[in-house]
Protein backbone atom coordinates (compact mmCIF):
# COMPACT_ATOMS: atom_id res chain seq x y z
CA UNK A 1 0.00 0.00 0.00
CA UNK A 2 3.04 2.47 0.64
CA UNK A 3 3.68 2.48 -2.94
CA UNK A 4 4.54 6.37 -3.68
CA UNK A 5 5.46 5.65 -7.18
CA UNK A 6 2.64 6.56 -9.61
CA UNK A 7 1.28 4.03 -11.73
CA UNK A 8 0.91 5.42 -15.14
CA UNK A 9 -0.75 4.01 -18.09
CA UNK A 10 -0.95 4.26 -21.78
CA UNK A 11 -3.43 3.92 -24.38
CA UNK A 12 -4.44 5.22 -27.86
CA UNK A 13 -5.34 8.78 -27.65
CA UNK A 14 -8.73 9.41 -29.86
CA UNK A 15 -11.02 12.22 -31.22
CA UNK A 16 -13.13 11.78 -28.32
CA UNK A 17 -10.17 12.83 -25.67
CA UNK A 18 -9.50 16.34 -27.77
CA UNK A 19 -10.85 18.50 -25.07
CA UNK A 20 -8.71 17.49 -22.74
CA UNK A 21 -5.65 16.97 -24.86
CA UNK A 22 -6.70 20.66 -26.09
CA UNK A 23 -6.28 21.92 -22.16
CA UNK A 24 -3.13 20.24 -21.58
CA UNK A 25 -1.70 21.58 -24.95
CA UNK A 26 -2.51 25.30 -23.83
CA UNK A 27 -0.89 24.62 -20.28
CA UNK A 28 2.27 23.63 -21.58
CA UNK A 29 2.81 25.78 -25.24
CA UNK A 30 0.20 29.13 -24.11
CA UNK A 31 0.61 31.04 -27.24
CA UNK A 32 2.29 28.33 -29.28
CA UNK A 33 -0.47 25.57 -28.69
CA UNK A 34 -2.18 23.92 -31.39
CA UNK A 35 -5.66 24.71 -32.21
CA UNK A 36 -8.60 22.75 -31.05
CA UNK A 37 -8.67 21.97 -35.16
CA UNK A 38 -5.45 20.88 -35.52
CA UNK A 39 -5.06 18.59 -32.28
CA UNK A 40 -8.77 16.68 -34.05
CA UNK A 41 -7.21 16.51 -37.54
CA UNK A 42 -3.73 14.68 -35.99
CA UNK A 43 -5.42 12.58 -34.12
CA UNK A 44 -7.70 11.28 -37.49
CA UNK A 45 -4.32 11.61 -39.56
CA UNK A 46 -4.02 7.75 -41.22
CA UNK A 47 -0.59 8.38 -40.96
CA UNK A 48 -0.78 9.38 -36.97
CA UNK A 49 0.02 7.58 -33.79
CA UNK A 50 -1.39 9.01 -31.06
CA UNK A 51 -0.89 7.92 -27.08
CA UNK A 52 -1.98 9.06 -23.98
CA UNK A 53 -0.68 8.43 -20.37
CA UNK A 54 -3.14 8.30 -17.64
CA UNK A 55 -2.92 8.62 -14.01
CA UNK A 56 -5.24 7.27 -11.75
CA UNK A 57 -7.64 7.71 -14.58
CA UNK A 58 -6.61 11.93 -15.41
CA UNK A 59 -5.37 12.10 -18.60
CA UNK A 60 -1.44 13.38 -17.28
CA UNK A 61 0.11 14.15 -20.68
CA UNK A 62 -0.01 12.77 -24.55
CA UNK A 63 1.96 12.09 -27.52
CA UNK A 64 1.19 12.54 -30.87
CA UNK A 65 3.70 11.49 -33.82
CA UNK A 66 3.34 11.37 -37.88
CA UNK A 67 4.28 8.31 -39.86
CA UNK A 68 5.97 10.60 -42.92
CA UNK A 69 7.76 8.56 -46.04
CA UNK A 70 10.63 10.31 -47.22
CA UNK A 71 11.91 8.69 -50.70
CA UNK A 72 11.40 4.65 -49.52
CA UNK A 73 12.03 5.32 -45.77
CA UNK A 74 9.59 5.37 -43.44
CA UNK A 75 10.32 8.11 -40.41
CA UNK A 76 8.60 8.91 -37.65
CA UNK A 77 8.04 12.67 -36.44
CA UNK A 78 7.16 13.58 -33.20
CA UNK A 79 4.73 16.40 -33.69
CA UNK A 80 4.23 17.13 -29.87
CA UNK A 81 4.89 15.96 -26.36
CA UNK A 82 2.96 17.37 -23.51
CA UNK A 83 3.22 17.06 -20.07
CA UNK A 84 0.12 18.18 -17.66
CA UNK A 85 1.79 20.71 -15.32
CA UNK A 86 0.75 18.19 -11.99
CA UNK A 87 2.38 14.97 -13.43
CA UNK A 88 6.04 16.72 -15.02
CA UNK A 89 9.14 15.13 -13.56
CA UNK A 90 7.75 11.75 -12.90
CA UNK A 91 8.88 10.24 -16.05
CA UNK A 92 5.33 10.39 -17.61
CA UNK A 93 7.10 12.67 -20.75
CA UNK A 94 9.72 9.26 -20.94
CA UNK A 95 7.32 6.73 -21.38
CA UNK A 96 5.12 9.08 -23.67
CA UNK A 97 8.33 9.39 -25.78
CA UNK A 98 9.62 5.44 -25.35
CA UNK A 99 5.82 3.95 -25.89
CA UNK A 100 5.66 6.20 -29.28
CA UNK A 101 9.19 5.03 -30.59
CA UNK A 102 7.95 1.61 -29.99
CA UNK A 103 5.00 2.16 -31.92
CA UNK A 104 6.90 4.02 -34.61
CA UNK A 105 9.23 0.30 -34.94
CA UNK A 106 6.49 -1.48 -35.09
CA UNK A 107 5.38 0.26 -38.05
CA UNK A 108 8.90 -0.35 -39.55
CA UNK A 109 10.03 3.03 -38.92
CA UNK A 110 14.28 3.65 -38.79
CA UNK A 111 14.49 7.27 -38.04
CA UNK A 112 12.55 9.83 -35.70
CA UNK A 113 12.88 13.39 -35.84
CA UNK A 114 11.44 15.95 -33.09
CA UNK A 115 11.63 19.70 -32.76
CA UNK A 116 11.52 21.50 -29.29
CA UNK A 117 12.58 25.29 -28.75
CA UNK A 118 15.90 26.24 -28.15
CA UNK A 119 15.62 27.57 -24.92
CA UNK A 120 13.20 24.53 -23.78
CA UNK A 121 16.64 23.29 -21.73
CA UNK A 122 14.72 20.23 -19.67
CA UNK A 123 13.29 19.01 -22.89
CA UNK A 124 16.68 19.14 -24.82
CA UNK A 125 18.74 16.93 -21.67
CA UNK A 126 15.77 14.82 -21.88
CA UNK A 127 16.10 14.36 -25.66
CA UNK A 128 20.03 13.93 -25.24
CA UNK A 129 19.24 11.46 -22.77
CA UNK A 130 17.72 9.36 -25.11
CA UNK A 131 19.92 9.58 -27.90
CA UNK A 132 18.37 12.00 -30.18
CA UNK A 133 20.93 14.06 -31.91
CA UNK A 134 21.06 17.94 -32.24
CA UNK A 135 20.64 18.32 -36.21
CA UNK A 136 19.38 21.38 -37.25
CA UNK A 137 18.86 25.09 -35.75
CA UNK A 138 15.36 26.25 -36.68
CA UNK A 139 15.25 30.28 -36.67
CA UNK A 140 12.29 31.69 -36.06
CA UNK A 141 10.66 28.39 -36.31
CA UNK A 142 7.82 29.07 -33.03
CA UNK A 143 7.52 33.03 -33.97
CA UNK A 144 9.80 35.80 -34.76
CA UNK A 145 12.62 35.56 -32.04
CA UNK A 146 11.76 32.18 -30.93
CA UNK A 147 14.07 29.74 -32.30
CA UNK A 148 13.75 25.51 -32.02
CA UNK A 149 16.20 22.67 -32.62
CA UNK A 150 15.63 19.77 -34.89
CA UNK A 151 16.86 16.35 -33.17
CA UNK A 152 16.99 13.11 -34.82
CA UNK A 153 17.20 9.23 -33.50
CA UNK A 154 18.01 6.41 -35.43
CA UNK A 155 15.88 3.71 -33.71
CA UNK A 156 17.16 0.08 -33.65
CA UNK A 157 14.92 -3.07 -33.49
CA UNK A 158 17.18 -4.39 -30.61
CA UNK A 159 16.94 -1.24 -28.66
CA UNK A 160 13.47 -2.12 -27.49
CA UNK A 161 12.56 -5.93 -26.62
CA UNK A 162 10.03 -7.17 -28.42
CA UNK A 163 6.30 -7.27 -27.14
């Protein structure tokens, strides 16, 4: 019963869940955040996988990535990561972004490719952490004056065991 680690879960984010994806989108990117549109027409993307993590039944942060062929290659591009304010630093954002590369393998993707913003330091470590690479510098890329940082991962079939 003492168990003070959090039990979080994931499952497939859907149309229905877009309010609530919508309100944790404006708590973590405020002027930056995706539309109420947008958010519905990822999620219904063919191309999209999208996850949520849930804690104790509150939706505690989501996921949502693009399945994008470039020549023959499939790659995977993680559109956005959000983490409700109440569940950051308790390695909900990791499993969000471990559960989605998964999903990304299974669909025979090789390469994932994320942007965050430049001065989003936590995010970047994170991202290091995991072995995404610094590739490109993205001026401007949020709004005038607010720069991001493309990051790329080769992912590895061995790097996750099999399910």
């Amino acid at each position: 019963m003492g168990d003070d680690k959090m039990k979080a879960k994931v499952e497939s984010a859907e149309t229905r869940t877009v309010e609530e994806l919508l309100r944790i989108e404006r708590e973590c990117f405020t002027a930056e955040a995706y539309s109420r549109e947008h958010i519905r027409s990822l999620l219904k993307s063919p191309s999209a996988v999208a996850l949520l993590a849930k804690v104790d039944g509150d939706v505690a942060g989501f996921v949502i990535g693009l399945v994008e062929m470039k020549h023959t290659a499939k790659i995977g591009h993680v559109v956005t990561i959000d983490v409700a304010v109440k569940y950051r630093r308790m390695g909900v954002g990791l499993m969000l972004l471990t559960e989605i590369e998964d999903a990304f393998l299974k669909k025979n993707v090789k390469v994932v490719y994320l942007e965050v913003r430049a001065d989003n330091q936590a995010a970047r470590r994170l991202y290091r952490k995991q072995g995404y690479e610094e590739a490109v510098q993205l001026d401007d890329y949020y709004s005038v004056g607010v720069h991001g940082v493309r990051l790329m991962k080769d992912l590895k079939q061995e790097q996750h065991a099999p399910s």
